[in-house]
Protein backbone atom coordinates (compact mmCIF):
# COMPACT_ATOMS: atom_id res chain seq x y z
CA UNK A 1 2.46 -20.87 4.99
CA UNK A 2 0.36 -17.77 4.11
CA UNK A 3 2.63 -15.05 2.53
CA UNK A 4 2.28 -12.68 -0.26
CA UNK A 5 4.81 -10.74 -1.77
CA UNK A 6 2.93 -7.85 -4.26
CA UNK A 7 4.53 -5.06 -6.33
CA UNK A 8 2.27 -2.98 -7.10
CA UNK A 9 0.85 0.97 -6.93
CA UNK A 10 -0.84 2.61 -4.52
CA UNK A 11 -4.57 3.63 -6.34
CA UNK A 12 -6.29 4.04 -3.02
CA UNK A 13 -5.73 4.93 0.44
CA UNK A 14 -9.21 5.87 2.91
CA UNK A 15 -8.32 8.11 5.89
CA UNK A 16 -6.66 6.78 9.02
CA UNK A 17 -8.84 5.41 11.31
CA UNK A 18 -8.17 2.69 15.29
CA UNK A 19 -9.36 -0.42 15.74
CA UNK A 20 -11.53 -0.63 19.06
CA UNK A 21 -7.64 -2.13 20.47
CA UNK A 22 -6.51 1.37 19.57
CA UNK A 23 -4.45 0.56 17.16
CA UNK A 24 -3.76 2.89 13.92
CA UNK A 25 -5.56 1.16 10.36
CA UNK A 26 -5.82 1.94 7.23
CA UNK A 27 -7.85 0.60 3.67
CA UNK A 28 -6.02 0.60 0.59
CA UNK A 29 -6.30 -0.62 -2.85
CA UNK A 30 -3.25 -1.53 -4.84
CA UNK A 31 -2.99 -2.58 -8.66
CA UNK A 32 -0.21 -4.76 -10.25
CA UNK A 33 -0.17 -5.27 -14.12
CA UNK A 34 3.08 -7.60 -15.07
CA UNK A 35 3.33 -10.11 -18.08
CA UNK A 36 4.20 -13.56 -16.78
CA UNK A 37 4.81 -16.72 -18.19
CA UNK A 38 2.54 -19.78 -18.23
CA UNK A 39 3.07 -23.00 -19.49
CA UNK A 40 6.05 -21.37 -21.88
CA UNK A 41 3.64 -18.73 -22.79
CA UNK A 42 3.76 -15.09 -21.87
CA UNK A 43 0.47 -13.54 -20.35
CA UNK A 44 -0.30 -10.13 -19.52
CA UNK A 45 -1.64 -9.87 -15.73
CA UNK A 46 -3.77 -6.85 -14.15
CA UNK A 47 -5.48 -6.63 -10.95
CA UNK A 48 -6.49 -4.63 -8.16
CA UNK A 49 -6.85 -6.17 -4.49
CA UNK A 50 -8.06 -4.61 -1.39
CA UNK A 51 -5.56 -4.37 1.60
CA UNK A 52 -5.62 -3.17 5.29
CA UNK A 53 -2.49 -2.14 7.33
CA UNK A 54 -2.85 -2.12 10.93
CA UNK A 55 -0.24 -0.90 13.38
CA UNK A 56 3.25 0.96 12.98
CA UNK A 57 3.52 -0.20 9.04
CA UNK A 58 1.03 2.57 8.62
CA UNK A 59 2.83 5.48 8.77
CA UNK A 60 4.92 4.14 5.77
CA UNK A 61 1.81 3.78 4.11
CA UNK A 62 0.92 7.04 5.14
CA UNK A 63 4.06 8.43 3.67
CA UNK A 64 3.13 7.01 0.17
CA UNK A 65 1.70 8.95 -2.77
CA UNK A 66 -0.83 7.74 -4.58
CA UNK A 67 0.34 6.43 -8.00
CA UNK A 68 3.57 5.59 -6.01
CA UNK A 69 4.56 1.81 -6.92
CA UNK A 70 6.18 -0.41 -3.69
CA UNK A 71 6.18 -3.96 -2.84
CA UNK A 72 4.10 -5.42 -0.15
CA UNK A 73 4.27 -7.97 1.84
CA UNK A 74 1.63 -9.71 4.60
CA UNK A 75 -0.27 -12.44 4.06
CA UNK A 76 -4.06 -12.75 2.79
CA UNK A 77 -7.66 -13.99 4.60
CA UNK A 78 -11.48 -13.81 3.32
CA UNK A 79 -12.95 -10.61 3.86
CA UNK A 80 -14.61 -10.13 6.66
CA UNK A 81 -18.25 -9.62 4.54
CA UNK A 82 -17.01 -13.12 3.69
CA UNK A 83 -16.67 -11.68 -0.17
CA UNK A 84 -13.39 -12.06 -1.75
CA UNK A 85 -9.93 -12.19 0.09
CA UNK A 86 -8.57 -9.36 1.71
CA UNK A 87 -4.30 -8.54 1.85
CA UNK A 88 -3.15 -7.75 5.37
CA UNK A 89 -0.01 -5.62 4.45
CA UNK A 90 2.85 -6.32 7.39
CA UNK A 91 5.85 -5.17 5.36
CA UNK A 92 6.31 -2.35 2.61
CA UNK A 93 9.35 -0.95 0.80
CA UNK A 94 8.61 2.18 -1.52
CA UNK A 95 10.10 1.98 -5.01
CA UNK A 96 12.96 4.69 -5.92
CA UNK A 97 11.88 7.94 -7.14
């Protein structure tokens, strides 16, 4: 199974643009810092990941401020430069204001 589940912030968001099927897309960026524990052992984590959105899930997306925190869901696939890995956001729920 290929599914991600992300909280994170918005940091990025390019302008809304179709795929040749017509269908609305958009780029993002999103950053999640969290401390986690490994091996008994708390560790700080911090990264930012490219995403795309294509389709209906986009206007939610659109909706969102940048700097506004959510959690994501999709599932992830090699970019298609073939560099790095690339989140295909199907699912988002803003946080609470």
């Amino acid at each position: 199974m290929n599914r991600l589940v992300l909280a994170a912030t918005l940091v990025q968001r390019s302008a809304l643009r179709y795929t040749p099927a017509g269908l609305p897309a958009l780029d993002l960026a999103l950053k999640h810092e969290s401390t986690v524990s490994e091996d008994g052992q708390p560790r700080k984590v911090s990264m930012e990941m490219r995403a795309v959105a294509i389709g209906a899930v986009t206007q939610r997306l659109a909706a969102l401020a940048l700097g506004q925190g959510g959690t994501f869901a999709g599932f992830v696939t090699s970019a298609r430069n073939g560099r790095g890995w690339l989140f295909h956001i199907t699912e988002v729920e803003a946080a609470s204001s």
